[in-house]
N, C-alpha and C. Protein backbone atom coordinates (compact mmCIF):
# COMPACT_ATOMS: atom_id res chain seq x y z
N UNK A 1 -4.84 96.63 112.24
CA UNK A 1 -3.57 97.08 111.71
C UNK A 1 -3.24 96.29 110.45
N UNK A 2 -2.55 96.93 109.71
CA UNK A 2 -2.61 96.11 108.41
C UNK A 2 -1.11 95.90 108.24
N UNK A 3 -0.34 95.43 107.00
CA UNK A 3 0.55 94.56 106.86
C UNK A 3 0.87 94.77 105.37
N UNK A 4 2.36 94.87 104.88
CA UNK A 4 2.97 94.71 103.91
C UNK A 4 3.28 93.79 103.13
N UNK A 5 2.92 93.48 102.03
CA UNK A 5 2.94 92.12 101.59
C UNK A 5 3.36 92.50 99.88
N UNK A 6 4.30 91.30 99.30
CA UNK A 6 4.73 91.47 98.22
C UNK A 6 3.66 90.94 96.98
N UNK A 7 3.29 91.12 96.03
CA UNK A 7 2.39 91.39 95.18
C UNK A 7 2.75 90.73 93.96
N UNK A 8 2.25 90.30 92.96
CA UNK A 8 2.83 89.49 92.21
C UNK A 8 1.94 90.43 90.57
N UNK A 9 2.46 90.06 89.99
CA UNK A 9 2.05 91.92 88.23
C UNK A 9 0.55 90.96 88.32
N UNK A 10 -0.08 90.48 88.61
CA UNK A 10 -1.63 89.66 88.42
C UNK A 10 -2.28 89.93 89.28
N UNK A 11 -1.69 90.72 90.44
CA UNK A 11 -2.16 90.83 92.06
C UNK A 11 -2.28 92.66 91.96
N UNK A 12 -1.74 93.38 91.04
CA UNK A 12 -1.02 94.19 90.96
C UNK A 12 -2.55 95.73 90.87
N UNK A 13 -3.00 96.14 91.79
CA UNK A 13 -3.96 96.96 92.01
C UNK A 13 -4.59 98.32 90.88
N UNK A 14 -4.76 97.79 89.81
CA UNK A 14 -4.65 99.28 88.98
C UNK A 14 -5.88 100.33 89.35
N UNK A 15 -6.32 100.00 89.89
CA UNK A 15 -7.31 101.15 90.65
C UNK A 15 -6.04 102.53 91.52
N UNK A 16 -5.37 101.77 92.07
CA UNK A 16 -4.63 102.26 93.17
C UNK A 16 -2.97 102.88 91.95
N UNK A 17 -2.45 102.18 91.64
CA UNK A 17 -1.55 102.57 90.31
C UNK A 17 -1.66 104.02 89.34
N UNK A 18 -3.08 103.92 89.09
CA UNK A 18 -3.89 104.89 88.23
C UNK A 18 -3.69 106.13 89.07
N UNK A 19 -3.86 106.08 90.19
CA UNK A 19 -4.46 107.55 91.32
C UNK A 19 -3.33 108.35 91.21
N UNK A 20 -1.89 107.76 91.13
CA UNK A 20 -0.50 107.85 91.16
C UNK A 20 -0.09 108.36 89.88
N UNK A 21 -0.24 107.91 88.85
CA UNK A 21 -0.17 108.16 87.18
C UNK A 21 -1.34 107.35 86.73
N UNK A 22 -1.88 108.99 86.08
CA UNK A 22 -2.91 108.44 84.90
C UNK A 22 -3.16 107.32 83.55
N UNK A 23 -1.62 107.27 83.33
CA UNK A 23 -0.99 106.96 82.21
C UNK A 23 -0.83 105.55 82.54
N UNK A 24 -1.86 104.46 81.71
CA UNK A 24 -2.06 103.21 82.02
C UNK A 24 -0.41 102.41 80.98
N UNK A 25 -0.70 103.27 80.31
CA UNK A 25 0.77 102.68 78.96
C UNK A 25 2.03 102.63 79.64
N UNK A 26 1.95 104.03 80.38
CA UNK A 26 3.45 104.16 80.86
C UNK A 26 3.49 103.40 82.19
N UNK A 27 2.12 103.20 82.97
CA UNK A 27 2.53 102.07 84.37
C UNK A 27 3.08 100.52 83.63
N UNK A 28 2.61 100.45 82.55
CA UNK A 28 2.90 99.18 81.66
C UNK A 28 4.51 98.82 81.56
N UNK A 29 4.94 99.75 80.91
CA UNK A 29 6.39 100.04 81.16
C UNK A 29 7.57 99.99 81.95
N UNK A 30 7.32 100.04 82.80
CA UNK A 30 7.78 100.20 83.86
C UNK A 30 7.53 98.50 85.14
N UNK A 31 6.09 98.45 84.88
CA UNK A 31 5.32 97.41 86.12
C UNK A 31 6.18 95.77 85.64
N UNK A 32 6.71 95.63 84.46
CA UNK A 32 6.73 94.22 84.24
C UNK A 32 8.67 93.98 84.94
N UNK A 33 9.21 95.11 84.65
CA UNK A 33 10.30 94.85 85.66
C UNK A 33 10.42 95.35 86.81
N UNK A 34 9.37 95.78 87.50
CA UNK A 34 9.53 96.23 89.18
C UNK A 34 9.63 95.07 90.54
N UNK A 35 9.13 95.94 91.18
CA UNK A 35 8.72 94.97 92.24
C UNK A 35 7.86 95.85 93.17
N UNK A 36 6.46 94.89 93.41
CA UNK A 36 4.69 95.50 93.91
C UNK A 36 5.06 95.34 95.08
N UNK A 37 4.91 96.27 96.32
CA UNK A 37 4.36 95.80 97.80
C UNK A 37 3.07 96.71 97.93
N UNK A 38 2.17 95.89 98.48
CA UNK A 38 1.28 96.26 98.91
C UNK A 38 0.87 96.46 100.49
N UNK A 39 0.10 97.89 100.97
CA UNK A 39 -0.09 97.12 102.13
C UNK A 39 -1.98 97.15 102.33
N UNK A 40 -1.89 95.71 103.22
CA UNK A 40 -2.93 94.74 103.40
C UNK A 40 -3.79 95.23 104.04
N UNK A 41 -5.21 95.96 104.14
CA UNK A 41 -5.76 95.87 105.56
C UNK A 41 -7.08 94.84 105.18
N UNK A 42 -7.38 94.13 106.67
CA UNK A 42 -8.37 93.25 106.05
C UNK A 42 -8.45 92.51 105.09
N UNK A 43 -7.68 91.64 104.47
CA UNK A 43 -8.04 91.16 103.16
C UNK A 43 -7.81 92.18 101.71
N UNK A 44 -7.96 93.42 101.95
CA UNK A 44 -8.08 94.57 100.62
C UNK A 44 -6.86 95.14 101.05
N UNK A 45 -5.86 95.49 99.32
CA UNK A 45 -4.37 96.17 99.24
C UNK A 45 -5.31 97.62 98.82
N UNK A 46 -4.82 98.82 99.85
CA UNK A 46 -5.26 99.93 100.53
C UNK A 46 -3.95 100.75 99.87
N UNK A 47 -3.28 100.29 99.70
CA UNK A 47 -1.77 100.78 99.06
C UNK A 47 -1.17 100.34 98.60
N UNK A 48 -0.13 100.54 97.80
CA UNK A 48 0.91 100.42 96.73
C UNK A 48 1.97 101.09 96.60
N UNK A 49 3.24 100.33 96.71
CA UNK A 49 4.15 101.17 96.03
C UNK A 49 5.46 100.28 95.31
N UNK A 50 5.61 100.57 94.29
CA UNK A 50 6.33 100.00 93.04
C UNK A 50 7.72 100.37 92.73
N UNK A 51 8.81 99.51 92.98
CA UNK A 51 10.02 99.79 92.79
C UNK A 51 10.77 99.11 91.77
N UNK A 52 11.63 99.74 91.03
CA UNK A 52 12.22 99.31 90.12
C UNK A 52 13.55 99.35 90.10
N UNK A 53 14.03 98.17 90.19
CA UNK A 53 15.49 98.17 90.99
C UNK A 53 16.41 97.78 89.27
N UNK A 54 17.69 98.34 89.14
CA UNK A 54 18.63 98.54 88.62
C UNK A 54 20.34 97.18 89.11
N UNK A 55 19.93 96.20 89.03
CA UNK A 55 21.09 95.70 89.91
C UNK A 55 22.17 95.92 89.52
N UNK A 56 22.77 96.25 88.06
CA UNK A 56 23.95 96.66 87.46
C UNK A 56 24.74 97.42 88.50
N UNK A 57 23.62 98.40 88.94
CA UNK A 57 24.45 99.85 89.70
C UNK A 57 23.55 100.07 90.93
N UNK A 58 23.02 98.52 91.65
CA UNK A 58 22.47 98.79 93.05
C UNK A 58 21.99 100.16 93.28
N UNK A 59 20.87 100.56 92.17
CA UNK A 59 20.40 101.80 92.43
C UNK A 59 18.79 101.08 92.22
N UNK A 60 17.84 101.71 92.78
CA UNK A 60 16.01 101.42 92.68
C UNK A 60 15.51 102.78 92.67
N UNK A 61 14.70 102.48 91.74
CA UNK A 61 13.57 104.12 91.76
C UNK A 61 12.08 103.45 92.12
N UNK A 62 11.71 104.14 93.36
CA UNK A 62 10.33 104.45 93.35
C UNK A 62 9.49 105.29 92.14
N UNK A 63 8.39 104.31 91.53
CA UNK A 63 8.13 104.57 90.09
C UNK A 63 6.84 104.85 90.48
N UNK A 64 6.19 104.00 91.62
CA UNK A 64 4.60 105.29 91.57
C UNK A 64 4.16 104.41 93.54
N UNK A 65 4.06 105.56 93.67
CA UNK A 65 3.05 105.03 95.33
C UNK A 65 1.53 105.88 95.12
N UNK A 66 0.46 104.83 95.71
CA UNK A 66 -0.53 105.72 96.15
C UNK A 66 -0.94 104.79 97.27
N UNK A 67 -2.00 105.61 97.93
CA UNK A 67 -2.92 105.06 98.88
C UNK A 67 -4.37 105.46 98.56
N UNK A 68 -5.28 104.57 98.62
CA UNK A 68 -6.80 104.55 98.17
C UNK A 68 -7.34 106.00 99.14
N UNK A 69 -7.78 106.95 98.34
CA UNK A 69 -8.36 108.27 99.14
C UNK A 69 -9.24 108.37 100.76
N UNK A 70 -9.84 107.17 100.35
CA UNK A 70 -10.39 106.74 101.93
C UNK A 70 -9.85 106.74 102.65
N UNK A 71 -8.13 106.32 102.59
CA UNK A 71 -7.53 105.88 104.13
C UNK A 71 -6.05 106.64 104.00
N UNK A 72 -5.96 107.67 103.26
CA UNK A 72 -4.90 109.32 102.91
C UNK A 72 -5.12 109.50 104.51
N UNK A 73 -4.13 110.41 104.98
CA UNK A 73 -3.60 110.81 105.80
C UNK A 73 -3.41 109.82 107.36
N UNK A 74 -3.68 108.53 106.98
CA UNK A 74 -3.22 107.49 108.46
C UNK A 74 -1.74 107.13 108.57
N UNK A 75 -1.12 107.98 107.43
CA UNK A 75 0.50 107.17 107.58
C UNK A 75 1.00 105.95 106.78
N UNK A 76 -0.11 105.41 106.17
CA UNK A 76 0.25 104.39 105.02
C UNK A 76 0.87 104.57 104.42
N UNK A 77 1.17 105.66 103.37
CA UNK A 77 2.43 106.31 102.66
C UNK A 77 3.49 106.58 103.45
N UNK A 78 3.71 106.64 104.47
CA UNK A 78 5.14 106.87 104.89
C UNK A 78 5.51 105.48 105.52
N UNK A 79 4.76 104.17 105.74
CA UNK A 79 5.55 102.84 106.12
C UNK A 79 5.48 102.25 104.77
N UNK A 80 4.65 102.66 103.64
CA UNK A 80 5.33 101.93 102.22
C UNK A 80 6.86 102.32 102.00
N UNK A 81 6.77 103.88 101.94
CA UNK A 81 8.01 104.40 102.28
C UNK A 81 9.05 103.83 102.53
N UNK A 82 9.11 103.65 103.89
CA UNK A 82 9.90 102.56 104.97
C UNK A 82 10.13 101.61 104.55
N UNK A 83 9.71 100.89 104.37
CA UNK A 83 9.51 99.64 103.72
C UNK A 83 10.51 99.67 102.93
N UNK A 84 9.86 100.38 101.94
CA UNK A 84 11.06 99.88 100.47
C UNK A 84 12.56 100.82 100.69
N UNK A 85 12.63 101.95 102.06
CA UNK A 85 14.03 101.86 102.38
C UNK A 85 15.11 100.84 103.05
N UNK A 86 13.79 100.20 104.18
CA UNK A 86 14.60 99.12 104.71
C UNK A 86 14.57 97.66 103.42
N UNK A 87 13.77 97.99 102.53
CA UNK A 87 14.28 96.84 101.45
C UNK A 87 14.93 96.88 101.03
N UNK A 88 15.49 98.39 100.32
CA UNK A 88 17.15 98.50 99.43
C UNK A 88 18.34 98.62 100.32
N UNK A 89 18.06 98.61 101.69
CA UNK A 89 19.22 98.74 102.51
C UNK A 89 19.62 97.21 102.64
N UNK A 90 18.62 96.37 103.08
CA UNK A 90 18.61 94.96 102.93
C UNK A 90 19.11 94.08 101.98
N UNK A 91 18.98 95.10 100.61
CA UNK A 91 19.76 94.27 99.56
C UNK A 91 20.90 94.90 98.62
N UNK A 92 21.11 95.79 99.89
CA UNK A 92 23.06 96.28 99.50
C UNK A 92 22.38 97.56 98.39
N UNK A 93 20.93 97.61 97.99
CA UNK A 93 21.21 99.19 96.86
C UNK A 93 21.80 100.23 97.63
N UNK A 94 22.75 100.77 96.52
CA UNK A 94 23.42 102.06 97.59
C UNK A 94 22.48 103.39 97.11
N UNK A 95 21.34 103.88 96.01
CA UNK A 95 20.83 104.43 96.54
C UNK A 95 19.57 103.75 95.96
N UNK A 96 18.49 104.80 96.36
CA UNK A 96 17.20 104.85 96.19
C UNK A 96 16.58 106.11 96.00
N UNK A 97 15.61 106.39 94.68
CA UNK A 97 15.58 107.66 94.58
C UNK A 97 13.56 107.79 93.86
N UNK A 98 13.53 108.70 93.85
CA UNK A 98 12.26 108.89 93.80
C UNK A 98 11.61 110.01 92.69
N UNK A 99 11.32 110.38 91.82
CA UNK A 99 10.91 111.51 91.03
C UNK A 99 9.41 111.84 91.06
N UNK A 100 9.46 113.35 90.83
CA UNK A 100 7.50 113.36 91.44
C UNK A 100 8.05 115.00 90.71
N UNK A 101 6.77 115.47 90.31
CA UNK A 101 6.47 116.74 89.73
C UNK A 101 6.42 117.70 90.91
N UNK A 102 6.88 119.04 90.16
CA UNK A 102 6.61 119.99 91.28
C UNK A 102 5.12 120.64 91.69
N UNK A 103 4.27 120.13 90.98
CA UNK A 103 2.59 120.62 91.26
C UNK A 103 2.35 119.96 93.01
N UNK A 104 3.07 118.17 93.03
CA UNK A 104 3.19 117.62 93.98
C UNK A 104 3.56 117.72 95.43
N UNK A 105 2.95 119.22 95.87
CA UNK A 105 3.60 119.74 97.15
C UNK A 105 3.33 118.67 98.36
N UNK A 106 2.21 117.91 98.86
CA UNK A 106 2.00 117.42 99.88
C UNK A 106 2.56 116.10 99.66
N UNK A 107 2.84 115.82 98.57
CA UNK A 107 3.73 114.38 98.14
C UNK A 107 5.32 114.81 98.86
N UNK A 108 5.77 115.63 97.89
CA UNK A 108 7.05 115.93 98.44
C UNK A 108 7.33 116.32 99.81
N UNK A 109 6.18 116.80 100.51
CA UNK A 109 6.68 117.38 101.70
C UNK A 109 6.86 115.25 102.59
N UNK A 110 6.03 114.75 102.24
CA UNK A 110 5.99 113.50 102.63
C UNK A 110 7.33 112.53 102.68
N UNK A 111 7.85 113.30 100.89
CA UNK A 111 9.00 112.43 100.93
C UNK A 111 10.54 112.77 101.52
N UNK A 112 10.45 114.31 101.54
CA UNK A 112 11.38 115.17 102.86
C UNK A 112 11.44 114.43 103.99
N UNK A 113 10.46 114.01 103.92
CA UNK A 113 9.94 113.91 105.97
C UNK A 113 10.69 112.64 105.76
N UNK A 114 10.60 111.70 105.12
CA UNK A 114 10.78 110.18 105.38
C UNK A 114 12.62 110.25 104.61
């Protein structure tokens, strides 16, 4: 069973980043004020997901999640998920929000669910 762990921009998986958005410039953008959790299996981060929190207006956007294609459909994406809801609940954000294209059907149906 693997484990959630916070990530530091040097720790920061761009194999896994990339799968999520192609666009290495625009993860650039975005990655130096977020915040990385990864989750752990074995020693190797299997997942990612990157939040970028707003404290002015206790608002965070989920800016990119993936999970490495090998280990898609075990549920890893929906406890990163978790995770970073019980993190903004934990630190008073009142919301949390997420943007994803509409080509993205099995993403979105994911993020309905959670």
């Amino acid at each position: 069973m693997g484990q959630i762990v916070e990530l530091t921009l040097q720790q920061a998986p761009w194999d896994l980043l990339l799968e999520a958005d192609p666009n290495r410039k625009q993860i650039s953008t975005y990655l130096s004020k977020s915040l990385l959790f990864g989750y752990q299996l074995d020693g190797q981060i299997i997942g990612v997901v990157v939040v970028e929190p707003n404290h002015s207006i206790l608002e965070a956007e989920i800016k990119n999640i993936a999970v490495n294609p090998s280990f898609e459909g075990q549920g890893i994406g929906r406890q990163l998920l978790s995770y970073v809801i019980d993190w903004s609940r934990n630190n008073h954000y009142k919301t949390l929000f997420i943007s994803t294209g509409n080509s993205s059907i099995r993403q979105l149906k994911i993020y309905q669910k959670v």
